[in-house]
N, C-alpha and C. Protein backbone atom coordinates (compact mmCIF):
# COMPACT_ATOMS: atom_id res chain seq x y z
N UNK A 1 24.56 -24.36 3.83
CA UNK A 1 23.96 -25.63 3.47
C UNK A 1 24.48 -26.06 2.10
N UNK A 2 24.99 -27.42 1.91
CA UNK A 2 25.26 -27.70 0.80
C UNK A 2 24.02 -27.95 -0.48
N UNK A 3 24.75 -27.95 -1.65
CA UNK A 3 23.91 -28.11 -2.77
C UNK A 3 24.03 -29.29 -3.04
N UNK A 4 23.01 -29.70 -2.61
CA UNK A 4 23.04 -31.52 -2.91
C UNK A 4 22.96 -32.45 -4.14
N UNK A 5 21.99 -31.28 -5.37
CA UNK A 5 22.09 -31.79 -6.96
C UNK A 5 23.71 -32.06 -7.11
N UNK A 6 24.90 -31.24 -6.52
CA UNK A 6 25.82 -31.52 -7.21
C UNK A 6 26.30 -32.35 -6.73
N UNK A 7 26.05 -33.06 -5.81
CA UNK A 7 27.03 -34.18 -4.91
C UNK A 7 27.13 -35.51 -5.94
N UNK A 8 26.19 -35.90 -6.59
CA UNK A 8 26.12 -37.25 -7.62
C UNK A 8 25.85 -36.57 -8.75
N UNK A 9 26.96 -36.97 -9.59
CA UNK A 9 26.45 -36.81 -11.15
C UNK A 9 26.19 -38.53 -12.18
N UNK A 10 25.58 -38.24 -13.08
CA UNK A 10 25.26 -39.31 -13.73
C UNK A 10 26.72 -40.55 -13.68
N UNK A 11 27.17 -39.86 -14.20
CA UNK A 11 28.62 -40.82 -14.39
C UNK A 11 29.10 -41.68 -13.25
N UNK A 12 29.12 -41.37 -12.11
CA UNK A 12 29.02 -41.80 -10.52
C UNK A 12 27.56 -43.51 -10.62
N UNK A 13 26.67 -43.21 -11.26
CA UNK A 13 25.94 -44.37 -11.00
C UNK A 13 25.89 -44.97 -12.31
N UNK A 14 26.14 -44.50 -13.24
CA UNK A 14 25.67 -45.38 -14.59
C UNK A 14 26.27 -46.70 -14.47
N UNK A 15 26.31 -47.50 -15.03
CA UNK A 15 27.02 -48.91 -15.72
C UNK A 15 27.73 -48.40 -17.01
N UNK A 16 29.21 -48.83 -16.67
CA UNK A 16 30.11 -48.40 -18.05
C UNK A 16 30.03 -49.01 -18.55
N UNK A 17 29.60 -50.77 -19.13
CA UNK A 17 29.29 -51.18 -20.40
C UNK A 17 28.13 -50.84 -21.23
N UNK A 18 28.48 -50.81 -22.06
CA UNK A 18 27.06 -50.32 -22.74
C UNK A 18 27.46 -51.40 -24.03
N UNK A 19 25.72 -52.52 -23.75
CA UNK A 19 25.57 -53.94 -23.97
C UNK A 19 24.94 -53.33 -25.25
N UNK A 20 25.28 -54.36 -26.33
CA UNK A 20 24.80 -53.67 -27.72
C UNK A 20 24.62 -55.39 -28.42
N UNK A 21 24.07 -55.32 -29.76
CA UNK A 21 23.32 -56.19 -30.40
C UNK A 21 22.98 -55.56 -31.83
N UNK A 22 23.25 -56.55 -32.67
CA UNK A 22 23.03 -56.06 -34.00
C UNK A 22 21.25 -56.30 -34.40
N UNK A 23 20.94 -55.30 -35.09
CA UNK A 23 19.47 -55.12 -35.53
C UNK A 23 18.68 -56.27 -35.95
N UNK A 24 19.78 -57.09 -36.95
CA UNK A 24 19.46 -58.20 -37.23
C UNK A 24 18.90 -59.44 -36.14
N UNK A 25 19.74 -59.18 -34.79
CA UNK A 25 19.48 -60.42 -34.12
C UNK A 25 18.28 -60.68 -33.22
N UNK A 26 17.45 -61.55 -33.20
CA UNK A 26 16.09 -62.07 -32.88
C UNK A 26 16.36 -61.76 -31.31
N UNK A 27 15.18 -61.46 -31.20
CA UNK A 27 14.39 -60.91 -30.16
C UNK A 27 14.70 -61.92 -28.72
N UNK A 28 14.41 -63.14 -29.08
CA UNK A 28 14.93 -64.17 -28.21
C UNK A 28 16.34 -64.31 -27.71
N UNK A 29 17.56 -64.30 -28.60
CA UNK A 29 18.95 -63.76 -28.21
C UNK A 29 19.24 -62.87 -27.48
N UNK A 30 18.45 -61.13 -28.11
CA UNK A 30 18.37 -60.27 -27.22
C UNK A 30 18.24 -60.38 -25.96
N UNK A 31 17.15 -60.87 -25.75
CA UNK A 31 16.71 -61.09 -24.23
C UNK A 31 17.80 -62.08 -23.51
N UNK A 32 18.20 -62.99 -24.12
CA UNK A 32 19.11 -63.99 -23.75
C UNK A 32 20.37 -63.45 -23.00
N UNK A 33 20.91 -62.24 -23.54
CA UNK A 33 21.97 -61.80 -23.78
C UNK A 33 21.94 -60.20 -22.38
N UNK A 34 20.30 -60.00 -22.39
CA UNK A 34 20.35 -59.30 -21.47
C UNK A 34 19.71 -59.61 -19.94
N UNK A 35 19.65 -60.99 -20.07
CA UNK A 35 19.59 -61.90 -18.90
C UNK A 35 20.78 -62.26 -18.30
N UNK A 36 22.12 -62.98 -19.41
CA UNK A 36 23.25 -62.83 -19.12
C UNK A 36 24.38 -61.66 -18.05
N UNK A 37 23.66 -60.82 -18.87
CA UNK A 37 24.78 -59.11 -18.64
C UNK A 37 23.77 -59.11 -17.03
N UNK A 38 22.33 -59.32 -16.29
CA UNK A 38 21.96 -58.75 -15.40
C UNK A 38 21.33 -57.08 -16.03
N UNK A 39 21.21 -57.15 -17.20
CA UNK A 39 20.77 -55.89 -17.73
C UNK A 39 19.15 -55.43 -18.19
N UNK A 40 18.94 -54.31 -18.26
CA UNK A 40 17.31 -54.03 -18.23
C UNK A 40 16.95 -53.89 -20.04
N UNK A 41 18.04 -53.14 -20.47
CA UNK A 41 18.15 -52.69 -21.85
C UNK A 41 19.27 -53.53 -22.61
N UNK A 42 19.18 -53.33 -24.38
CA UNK A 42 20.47 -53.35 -24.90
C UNK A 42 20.52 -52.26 -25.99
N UNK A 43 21.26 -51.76 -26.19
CA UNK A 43 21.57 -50.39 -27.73
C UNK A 43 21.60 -51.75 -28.81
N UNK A 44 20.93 -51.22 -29.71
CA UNK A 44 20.99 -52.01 -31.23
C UNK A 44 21.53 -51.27 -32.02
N UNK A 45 22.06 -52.01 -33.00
CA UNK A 45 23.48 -51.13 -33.45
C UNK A 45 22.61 -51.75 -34.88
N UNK A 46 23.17 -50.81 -36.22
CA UNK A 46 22.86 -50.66 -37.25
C UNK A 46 24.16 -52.00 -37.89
N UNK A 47 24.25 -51.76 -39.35
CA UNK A 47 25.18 -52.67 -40.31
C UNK A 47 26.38 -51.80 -40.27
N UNK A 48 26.39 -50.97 -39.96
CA UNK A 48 27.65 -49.96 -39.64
C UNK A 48 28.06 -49.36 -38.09
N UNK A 49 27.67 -50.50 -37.35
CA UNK A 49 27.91 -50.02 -35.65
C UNK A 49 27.32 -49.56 -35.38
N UNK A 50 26.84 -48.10 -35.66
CA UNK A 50 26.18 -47.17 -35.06
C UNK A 50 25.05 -47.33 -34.61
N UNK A 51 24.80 -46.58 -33.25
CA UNK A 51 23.49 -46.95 -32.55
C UNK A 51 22.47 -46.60 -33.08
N UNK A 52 21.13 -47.52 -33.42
CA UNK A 52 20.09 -47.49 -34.09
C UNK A 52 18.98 -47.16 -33.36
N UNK A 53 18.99 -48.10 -32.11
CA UNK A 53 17.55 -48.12 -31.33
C UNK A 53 18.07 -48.94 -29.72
N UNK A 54 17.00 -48.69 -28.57
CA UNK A 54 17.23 -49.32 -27.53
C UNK A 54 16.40 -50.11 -27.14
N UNK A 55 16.25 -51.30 -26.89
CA UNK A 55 15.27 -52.40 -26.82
C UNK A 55 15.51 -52.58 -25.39
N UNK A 56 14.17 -52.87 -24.82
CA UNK A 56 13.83 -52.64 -23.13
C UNK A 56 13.29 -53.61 -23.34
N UNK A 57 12.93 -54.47 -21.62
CA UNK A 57 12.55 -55.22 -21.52
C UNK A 57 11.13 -55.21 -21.48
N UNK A 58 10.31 -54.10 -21.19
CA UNK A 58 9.42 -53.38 -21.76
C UNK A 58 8.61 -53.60 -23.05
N UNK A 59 9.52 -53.38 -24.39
CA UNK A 59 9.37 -53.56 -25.45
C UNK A 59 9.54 -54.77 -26.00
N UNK A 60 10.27 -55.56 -25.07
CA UNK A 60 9.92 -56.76 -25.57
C UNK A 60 8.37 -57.48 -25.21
N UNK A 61 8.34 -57.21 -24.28
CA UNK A 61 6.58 -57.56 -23.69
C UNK A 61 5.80 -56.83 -24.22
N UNK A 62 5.71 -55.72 -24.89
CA UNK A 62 4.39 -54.53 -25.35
C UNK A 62 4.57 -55.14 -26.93
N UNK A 63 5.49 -55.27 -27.60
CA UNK A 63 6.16 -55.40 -28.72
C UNK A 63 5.84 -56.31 -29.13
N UNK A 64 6.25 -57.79 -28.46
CA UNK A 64 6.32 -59.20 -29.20
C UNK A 64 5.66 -59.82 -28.41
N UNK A 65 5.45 -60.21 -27.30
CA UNK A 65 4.87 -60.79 -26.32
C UNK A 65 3.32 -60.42 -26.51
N UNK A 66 2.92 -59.34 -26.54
CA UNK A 66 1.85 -59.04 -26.05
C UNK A 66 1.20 -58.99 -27.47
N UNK A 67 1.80 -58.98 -28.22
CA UNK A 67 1.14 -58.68 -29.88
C UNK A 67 1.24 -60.61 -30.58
N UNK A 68 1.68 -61.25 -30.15
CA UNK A 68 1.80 -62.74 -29.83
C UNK A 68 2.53 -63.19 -30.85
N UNK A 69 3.92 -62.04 -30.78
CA UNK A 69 5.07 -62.43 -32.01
C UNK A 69 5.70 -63.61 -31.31
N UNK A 70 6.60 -64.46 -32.08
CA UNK A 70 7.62 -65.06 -31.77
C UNK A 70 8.69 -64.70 -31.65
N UNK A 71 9.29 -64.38 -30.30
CA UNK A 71 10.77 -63.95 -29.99
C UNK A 71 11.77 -64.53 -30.99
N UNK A 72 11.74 -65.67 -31.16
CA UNK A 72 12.64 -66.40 -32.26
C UNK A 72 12.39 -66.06 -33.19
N UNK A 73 11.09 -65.48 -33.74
CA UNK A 73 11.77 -64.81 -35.35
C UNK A 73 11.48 -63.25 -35.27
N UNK A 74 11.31 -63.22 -34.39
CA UNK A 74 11.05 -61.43 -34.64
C UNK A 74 12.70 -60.36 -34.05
N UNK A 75 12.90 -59.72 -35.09
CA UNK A 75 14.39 -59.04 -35.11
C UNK A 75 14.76 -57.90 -34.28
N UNK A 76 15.25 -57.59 -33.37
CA UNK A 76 15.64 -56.87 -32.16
C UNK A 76 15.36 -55.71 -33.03
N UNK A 77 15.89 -55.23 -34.39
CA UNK A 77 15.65 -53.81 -34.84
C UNK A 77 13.93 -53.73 -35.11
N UNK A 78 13.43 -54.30 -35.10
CA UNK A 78 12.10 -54.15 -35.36
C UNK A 78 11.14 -53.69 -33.88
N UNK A 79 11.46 -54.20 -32.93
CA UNK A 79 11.31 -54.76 -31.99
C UNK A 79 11.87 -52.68 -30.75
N UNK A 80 12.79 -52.81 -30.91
CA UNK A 80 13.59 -51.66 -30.43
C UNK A 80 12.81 -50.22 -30.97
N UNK A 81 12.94 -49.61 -29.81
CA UNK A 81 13.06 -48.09 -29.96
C UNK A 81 13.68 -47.21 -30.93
N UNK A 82 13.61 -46.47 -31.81
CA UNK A 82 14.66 -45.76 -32.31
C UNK A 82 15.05 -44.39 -31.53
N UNK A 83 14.15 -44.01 -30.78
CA UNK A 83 14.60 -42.66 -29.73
C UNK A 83 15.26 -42.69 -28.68
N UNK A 84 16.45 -42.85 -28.81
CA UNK A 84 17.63 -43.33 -27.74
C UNK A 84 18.30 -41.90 -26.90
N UNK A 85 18.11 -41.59 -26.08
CA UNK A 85 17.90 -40.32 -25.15
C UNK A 85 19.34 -40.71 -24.73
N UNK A 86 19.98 -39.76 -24.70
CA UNK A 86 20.98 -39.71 -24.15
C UNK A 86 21.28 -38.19 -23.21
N UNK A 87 22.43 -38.75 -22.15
CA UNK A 87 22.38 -37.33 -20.90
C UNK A 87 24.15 -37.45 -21.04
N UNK A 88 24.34 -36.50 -20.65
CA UNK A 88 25.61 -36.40 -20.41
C UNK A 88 26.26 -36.78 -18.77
N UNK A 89 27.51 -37.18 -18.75
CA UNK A 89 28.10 -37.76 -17.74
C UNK A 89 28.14 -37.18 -16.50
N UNK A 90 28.35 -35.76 -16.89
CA UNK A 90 28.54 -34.85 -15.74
C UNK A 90 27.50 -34.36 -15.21
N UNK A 91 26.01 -34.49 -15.71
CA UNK A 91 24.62 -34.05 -15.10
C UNK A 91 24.42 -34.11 -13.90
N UNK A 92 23.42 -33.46 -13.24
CA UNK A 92 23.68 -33.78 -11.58
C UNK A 92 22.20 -35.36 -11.79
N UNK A 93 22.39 -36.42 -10.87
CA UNK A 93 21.22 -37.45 -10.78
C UNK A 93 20.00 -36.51 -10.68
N UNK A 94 19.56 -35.51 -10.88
CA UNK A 94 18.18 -34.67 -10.46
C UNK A 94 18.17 -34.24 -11.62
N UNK A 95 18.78 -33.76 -12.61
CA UNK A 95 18.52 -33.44 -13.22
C UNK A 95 17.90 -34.53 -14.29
N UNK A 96 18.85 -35.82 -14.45
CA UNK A 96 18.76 -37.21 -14.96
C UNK A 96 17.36 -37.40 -14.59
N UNK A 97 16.71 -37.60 -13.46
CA UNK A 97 15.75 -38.39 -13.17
C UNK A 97 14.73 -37.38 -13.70
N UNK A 98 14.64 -35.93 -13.59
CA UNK A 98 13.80 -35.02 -14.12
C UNK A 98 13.74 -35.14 -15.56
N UNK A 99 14.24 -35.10 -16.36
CA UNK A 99 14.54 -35.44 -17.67
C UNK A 99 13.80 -36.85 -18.09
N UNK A 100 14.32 -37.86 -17.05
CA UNK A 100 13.39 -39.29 -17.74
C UNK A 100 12.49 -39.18 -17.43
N UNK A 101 11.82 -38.54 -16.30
CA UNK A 101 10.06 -38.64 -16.47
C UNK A 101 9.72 -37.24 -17.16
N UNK A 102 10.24 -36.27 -17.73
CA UNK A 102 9.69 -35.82 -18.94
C UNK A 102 9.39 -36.34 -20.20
N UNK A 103 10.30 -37.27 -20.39
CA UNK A 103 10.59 -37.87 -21.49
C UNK A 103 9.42 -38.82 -21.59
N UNK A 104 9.50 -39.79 -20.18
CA UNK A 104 8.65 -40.54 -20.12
C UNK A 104 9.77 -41.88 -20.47
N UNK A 105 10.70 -42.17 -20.43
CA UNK A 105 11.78 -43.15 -20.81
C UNK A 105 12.40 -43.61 -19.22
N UNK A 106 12.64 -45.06 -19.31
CA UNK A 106 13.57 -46.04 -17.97
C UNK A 106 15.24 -45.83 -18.32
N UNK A 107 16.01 -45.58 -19.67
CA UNK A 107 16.93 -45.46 -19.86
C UNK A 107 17.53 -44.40 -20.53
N UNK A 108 18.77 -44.15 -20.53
CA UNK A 108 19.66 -42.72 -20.87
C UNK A 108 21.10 -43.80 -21.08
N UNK A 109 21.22 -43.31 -22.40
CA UNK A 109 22.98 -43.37 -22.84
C UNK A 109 23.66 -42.39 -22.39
N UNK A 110 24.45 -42.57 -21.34
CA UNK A 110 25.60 -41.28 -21.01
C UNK A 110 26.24 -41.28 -21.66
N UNK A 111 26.82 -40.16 -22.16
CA UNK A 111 27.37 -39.49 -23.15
C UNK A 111 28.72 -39.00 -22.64
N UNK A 112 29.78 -38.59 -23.41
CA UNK A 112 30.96 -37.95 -22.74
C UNK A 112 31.71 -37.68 -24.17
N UNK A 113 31.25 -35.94 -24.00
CA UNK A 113 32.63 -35.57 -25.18
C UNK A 113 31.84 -36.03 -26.34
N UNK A 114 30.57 -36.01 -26.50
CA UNK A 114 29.62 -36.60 -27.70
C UNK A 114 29.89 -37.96 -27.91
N UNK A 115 30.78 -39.01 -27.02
CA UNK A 115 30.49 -40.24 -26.90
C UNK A 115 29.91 -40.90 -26.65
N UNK A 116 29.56 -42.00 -26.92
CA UNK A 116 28.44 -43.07 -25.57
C UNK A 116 29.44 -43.40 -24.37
N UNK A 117 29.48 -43.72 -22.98
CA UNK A 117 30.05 -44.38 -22.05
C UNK A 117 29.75 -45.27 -21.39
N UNK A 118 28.76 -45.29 -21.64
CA UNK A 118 27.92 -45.77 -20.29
C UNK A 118 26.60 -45.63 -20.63
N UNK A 119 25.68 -46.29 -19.83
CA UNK A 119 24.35 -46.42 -19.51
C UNK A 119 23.22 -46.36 -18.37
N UNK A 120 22.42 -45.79 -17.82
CA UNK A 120 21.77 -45.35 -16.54
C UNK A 120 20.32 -45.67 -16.40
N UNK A 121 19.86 -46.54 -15.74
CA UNK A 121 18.56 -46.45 -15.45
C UNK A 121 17.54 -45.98 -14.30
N UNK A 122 16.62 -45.69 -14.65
CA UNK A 122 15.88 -45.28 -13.60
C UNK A 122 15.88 -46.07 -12.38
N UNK A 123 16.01 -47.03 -12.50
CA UNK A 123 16.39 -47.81 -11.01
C UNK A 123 17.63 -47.47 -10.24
N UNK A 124 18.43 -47.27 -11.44
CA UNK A 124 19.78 -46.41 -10.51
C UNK A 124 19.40 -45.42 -10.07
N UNK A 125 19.16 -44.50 -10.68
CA UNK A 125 18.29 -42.65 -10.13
C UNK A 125 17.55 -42.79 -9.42
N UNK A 126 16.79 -43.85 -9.13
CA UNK A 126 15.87 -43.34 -7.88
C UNK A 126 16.41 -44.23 -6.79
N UNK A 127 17.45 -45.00 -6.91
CA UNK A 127 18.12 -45.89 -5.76
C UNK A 127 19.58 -44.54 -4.99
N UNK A 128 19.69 -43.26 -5.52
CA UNK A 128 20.50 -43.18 -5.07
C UNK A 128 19.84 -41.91 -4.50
């Protein structure tokens, strides 16, 4: 009987862009931008690129919406996660999906070689 964890690994379902946004930019853009892409999340990137935080669509509703900020002035880094979970590429999807409901998190930065590559959501993991 085959071993079926190994048949799909993360890298197989993620999305290889990984949609990013500077800290600075309002909450309203954000969303704008991840309406555009068809995307759930975006990585917020610091004044030096580097990834800061992940803003869900989630967090925009618990965050600004529901606390009765204004998307237009309230700043994606404020707004965003700073605990950005990342899995590696080669994981088997079981292990991925076990991991996000430990965590308790919808998204994972795949990783490769201590890179970012890509991006995976729980809608992918449990669609496959």
């Amino acid at each position: 009987m085959s071993d079926f964890s190994t048949l799909l690994a993360v890298k197989d379902l993620m999305k290889p862009e990984i949609v990013t946004a500077s800290h600075e930019l309002s909450v309203c853009d954000a969303a704008k931008i991840m309406t555009d892409k068809a995307v759930s999340s975006i990585v917020i990137t610091d004044g030096d690129g580097r990834i800061a935080g992940i803003l869900t669509e989630t967090d925009i509703v618990r965050k600004v919406v529901a606390s009765g900020l204004s998307a237009n002035d309230a700043k994606a880094g404020s707004a965003m996660n700073p605990d950005v979970h990342m899995v590696n590429g080669g994981a088997s999807i079981f292990e991925a999906r076990h991991k996000m409901v430990e965590l308790g998190v919808k998204h994972f930065v795949v990783e490769t070689d201590g890179k970012p590559v890509g991006i995976i959501s729980s809608t992918a993991l449990l669609g496959a």
